[in-house]
Protein backbone atom coordinates (compact mmCIF):
# COMPACT_ATOMS: atom_id res chain seq x y z
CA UNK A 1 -79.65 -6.01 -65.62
CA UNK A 2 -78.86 -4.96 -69.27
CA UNK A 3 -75.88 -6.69 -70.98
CA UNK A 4 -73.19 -4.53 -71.32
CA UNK A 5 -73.83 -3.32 -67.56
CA UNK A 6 -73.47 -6.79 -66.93
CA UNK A 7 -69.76 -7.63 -69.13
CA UNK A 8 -68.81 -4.14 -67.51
CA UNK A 9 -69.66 -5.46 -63.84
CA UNK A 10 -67.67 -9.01 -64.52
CA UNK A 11 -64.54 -7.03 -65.98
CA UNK A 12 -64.15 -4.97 -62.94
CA UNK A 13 -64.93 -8.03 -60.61
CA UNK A 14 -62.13 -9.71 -62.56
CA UNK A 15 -60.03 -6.77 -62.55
CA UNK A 16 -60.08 -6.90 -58.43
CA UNK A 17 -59.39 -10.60 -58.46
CA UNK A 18 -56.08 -9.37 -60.43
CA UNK A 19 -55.23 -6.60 -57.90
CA UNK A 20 -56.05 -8.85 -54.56
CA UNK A 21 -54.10 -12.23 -56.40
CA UNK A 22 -51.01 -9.85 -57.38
CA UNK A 23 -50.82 -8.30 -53.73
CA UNK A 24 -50.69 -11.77 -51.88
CA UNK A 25 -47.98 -12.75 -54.73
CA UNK A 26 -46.51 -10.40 -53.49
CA UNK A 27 -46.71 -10.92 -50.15
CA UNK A 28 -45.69 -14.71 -50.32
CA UNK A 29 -42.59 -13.55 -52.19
CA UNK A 30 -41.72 -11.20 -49.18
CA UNK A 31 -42.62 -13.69 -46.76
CA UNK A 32 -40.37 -16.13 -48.39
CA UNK A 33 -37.37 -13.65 -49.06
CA UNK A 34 -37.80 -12.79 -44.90
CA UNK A 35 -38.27 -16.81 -43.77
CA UNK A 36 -36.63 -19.03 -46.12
CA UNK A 37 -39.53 -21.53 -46.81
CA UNK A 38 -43.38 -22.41 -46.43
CA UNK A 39 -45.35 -25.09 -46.64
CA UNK A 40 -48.49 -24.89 -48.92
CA UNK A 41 -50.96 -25.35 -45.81
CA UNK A 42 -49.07 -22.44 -43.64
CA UNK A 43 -49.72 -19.89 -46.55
CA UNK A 44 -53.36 -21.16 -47.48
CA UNK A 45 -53.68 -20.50 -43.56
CA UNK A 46 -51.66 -17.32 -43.69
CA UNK A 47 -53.84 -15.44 -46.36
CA UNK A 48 -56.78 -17.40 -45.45
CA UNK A 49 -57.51 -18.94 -49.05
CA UNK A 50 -57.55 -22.34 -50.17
CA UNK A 51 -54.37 -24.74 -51.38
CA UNK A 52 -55.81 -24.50 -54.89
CA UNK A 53 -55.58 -20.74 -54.73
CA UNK A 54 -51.76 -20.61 -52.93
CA UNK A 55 -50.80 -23.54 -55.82
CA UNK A 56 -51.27 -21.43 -58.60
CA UNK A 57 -50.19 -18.66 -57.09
CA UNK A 58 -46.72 -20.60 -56.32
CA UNK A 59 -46.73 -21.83 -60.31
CA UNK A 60 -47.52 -18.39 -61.79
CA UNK A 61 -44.11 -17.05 -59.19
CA UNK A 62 -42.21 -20.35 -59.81
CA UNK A 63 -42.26 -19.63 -63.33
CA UNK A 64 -41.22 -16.10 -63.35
CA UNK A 65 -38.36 -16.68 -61.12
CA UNK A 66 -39.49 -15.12 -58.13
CA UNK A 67 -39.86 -18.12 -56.14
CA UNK A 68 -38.21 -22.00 -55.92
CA UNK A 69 -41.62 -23.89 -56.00
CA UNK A 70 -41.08 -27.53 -54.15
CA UNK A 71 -43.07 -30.54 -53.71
CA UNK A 72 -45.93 -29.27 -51.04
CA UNK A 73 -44.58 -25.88 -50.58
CA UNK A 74 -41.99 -23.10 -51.86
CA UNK A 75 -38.56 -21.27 -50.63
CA UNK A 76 -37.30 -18.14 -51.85
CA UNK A 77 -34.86 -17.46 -54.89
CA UNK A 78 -32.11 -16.53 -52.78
CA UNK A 79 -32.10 -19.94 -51.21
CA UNK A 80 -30.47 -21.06 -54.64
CA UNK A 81 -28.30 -17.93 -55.12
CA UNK A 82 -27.23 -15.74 -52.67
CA UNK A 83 -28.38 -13.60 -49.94
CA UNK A 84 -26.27 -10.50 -48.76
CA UNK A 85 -25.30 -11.44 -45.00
CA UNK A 86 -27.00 -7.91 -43.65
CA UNK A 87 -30.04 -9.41 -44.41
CA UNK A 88 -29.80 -12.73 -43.33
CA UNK A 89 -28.25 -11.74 -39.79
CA UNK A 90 -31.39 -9.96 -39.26
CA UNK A 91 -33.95 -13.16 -40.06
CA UNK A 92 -34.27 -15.17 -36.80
CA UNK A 93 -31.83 -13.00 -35.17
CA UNK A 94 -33.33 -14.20 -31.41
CA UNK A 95 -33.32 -17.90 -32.45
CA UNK A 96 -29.22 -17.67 -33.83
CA UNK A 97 -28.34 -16.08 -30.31
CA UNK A 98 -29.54 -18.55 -28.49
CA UNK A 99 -28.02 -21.71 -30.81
CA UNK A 100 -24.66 -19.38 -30.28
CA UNK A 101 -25.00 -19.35 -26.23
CA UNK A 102 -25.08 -22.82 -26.61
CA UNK A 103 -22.02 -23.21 -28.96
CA UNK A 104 -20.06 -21.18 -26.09
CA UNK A 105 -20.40 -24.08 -24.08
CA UNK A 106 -18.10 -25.92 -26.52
CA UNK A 107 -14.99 -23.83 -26.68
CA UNK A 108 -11.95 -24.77 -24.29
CA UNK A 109 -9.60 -21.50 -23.18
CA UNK A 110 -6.77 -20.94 -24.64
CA UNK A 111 -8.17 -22.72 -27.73
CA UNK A 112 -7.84 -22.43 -31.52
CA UNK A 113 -11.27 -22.13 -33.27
CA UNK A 114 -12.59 -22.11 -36.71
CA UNK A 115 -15.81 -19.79 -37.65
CA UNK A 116 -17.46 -20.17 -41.03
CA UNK A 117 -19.08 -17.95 -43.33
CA UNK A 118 -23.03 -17.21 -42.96
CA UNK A 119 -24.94 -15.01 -40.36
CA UNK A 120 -25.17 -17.47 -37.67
CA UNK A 121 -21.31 -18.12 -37.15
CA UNK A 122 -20.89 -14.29 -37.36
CA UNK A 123 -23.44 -14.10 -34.85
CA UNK A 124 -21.22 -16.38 -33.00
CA UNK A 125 -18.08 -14.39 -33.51
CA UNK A 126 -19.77 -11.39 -32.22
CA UNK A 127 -20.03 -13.69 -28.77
CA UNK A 128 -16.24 -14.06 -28.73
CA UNK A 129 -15.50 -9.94 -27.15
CA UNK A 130 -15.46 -11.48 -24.09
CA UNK A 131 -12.74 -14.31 -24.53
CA UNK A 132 -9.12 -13.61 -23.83
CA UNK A 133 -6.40 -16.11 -25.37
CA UNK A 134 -8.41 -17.43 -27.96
CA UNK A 135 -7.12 -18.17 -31.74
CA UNK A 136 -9.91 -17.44 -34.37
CA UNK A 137 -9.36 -18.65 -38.03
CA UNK A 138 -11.58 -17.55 -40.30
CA UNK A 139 -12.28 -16.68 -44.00
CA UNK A 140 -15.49 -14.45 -43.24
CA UNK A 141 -14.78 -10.44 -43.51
CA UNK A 142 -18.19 -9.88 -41.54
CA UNK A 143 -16.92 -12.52 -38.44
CA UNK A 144 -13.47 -10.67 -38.52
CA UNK A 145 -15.03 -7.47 -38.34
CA UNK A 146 -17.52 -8.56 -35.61
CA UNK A 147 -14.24 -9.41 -33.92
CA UNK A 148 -12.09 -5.85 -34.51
CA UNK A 149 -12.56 -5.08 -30.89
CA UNK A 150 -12.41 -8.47 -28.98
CA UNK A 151 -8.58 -9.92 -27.34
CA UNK A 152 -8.88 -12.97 -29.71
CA UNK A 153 -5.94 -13.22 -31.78
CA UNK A 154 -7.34 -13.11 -35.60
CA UNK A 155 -6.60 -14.73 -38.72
CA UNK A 156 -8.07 -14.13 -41.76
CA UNK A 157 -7.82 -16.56 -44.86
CA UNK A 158 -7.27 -14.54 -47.49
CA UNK A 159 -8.37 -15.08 -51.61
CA UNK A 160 -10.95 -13.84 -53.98
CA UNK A 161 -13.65 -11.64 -51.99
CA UNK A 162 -17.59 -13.20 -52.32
CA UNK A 163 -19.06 -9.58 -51.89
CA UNK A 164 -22.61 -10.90 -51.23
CA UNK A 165 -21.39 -12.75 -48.16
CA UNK A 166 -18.40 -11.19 -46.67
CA UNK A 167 -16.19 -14.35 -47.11
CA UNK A 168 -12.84 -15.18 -49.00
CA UNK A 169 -12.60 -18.15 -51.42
CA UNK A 170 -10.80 -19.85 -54.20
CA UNK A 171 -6.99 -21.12 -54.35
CA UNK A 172 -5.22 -18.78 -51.73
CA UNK A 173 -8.15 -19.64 -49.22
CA UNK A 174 -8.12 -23.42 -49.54
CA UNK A 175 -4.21 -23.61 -49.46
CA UNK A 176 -4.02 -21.72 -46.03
CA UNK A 177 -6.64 -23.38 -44.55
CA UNK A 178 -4.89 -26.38 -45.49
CA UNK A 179 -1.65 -25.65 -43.50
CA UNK A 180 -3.54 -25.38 -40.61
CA UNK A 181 -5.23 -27.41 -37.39
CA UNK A 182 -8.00 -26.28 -34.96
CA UNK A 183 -9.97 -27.82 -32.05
CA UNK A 184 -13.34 -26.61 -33.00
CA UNK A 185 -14.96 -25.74 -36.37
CA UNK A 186 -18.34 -24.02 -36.67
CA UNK A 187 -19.99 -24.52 -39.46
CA UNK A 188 -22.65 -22.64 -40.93
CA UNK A 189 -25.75 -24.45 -43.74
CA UNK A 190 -27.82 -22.34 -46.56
CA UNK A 191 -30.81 -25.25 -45.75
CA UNK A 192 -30.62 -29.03 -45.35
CA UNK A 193 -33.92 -29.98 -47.22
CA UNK A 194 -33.51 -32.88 -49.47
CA UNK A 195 -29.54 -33.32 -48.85
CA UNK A 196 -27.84 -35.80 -46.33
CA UNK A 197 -25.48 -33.01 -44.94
CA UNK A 198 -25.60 -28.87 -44.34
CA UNK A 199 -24.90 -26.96 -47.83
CA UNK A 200 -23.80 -23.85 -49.21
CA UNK A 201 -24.18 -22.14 -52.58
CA UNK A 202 -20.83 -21.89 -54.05
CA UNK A 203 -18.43 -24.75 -54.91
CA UNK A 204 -15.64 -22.37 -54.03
CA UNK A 205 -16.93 -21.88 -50.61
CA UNK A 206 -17.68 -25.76 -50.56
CA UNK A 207 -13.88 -26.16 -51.39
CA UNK A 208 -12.85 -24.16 -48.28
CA UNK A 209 -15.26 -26.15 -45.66
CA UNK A 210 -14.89 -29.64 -46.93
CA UNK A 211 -10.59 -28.43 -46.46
CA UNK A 212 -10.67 -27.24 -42.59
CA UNK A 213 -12.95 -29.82 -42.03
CA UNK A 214 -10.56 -32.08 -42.98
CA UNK A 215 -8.37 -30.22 -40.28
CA UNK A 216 -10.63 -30.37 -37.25
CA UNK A 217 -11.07 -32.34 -34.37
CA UNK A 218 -14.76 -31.07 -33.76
CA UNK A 219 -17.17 -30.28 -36.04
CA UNK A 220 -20.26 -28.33 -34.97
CA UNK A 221 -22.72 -27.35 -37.28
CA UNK A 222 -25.08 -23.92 -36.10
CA UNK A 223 -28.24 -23.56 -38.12
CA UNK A 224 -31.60 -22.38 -36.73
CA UNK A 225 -34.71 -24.43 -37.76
CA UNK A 226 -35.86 -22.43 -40.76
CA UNK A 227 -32.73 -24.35 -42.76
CA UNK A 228 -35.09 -27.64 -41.96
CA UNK A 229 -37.38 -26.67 -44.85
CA UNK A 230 -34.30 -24.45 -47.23
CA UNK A 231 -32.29 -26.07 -49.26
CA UNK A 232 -29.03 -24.99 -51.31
CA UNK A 233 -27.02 -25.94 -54.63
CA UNK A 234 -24.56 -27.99 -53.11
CA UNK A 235 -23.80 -30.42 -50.06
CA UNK A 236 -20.06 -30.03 -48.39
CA UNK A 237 -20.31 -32.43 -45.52
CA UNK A 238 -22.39 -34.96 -44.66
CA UNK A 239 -24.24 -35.40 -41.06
CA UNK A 240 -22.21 -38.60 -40.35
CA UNK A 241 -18.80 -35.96 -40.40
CA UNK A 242 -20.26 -34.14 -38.18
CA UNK A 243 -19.79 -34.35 -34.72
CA UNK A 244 -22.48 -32.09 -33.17
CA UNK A 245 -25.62 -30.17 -34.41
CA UNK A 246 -27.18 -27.34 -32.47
CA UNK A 247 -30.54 -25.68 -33.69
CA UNK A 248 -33.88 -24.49 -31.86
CA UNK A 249 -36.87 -26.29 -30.12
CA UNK A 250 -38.69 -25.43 -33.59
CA UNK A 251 -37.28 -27.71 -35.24
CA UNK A 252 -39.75 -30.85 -36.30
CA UNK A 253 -39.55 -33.56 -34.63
CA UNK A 254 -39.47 -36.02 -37.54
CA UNK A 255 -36.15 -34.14 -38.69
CA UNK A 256 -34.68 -34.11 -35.11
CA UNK A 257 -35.15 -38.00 -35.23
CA UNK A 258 -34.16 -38.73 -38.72
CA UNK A 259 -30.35 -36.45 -37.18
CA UNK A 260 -30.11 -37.81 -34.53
CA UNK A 261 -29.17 -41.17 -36.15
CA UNK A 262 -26.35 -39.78 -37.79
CA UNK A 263 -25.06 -37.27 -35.30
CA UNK A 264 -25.40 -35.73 -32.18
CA UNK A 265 -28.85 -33.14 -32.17
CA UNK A 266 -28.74 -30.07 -29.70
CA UNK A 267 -32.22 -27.95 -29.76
CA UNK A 268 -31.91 -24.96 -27.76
C-alpha cells in the first residue's frame, strides 16, 4: 500500500468515526430531551459502545451546552431551564395516568383542592370532568383549561404569565394563594436528584408552592420515576412536609427506601 493511499484511507476512516460519533451525540441529546436522565451504563448499553466512548461523548455535549453532565450519567438542558408543558405531558404519559388514578383515591366530595403547575397535575386535572361539587384552586392556565368543560367550580390565581409552562406567578399569585385554605394540594417536582425535597425551576414558582403549602392540610406530591434521576435549580419543600408521595413501580428501590423514612411512598 503506497503512502498517500494510505493517509487518504485513515482520513476517511477518521472522517466516519466523526459522522457515526456526531449521530449518537445526537441521539443521546434526543434521548435525554424525551426521558429526563441516563445513567452512563444504560447509554453504553443503548448504542452498544463502551463507557469510555459515552464519557466523552457526554464531556464534548456537557461543554457545549447541550447536555447537564452528572456524576455517572447525564440529564437534559431543560432539566435546568424550562420545558414547554406540551412536551412534557407527552413523556411518560401512561406512567402519569396511572400515579393520577391513584391520587383520585385521595379527594373527599364536596372538597376544595389545590393542583400545581407541571404536566402531571394537569394530567390530574384532566381526571376531575367527572367530579361534581368540587373547588379547584389553581395557578396553572393548562390545568384550568383541561378543566373548561368539567362541573368543578374554578379558580384561577392570577399574576405574571410563565409562557413556557402555562402557570401564573409573582406578587398577585402568592398574595391570593395566601388568603386561602384547601384540603388537598398536589404538587408537582422538575426531578428530586441530589435535593431533600421535590423542586422546580423558578423561585417565583417556588414562592407560590412553599405559600399554599403553608395553607394545606394534605400535601401530595405526583411525580413519575424518571424525576428519581432529574434534578432542578431549586428545592420548595422538603419530603418531611410532605404528607404523601405517589410515583410508579419503576422507581429504584434504594430511593423508595431512602422516602419512605421521611414520608409516606405510594408506587403505582
Amino acid at each position: 500500500m503506497n503512502i498517500y493511499f494510505k493517509a487518504t484511507l485513515n482520513t476517511e476512516i477518521i472522517n466516519y468515526g466523526k459522522k457515526i460519533a456526531a449521530q449518537r451525540q445526537k441521539e443521546i441529546v434526543e434521548l435525554l430531551e424525551r426521558n429526563g436522565g441516563y445513567k452512563m451504563t444504560e447509554l453504553a448499553n443503548i448504542f452498544n459502545v463502551s463507557k469510555e466512548t459515552i464519557r466523552r461523548d457526554l464531556i464534548h455535549l456537557n461543554e457545549i451546552g447541550a447536555i447537564q453532565k452528572k456524576y455517572g450519567g447525564a440529564v437534559s438542558a431543560y432539566e435546568f431551564q424550562s420545558q414547554p408543558v406540551s412536551m412534557k405531558l407527552e413523556k411518560n404519559h401512561d406512567l402519569k395516568e396511572r400515579i393520577c388514578r391513584k391520587a383520585l383515591e385521595f379527594i373527599p366530595q364536596n372538597s376544595i383542592i389545590y393542583i400545581d403547575t407541571g404536566s402531571t397535575c394537569t394530567c390530574l386535572a384532566s381526571m376531575l370532568k367527572q367530579y361534581e361539587g368540587l373547588t379547584v384552586i389553581t395557578n396553572s392556565l393548562s390545568a384550568a383549561e383541561a378543566l373548561v368543560d368539567s362541573k368543578c367550580m374554578v379558580h384561577v390565581a392570577g399574576g405574571q404569565l410563565n409562557s413556557l409552562n402555562l402557570s401564573f406567578e409573582g406578587y398577585q399569585t402568592t398574595s391570593f394563594l395566601g388568603t386561602i385554605k384547601v384540603e388537598l394540594a398536589f404538587m408537582g417536582s422538575t426531578g428530586f436528584d441530589q435535593h431533600n425535597g421535590p423542586t422546580t425551576i423558578s423561585f417565583l414558582d417556588t414562592q407560590a408552592k412553599q405559600t399554599i403549602l403553608h395553607n394545606s392540610k394534605t400535601k401530595i406530591v405526583l411525580a413519575d420515576s424518571s424525576k428519581a434521576e432529574t434534578t432542578a435549580f431549586a428545592q420548595y419543600a422538603t419530603w418531611q412536609e410532605m404528607d404523601y408521595f405517589i410515583s410508579d413501580t419503576n422507581l429504584p428501590e434504594e430511593t423508595v427506601k431512602k422516602l419512605s423514612e421521611l414520608t409516606n411512598v405510594i408506587t403505582v
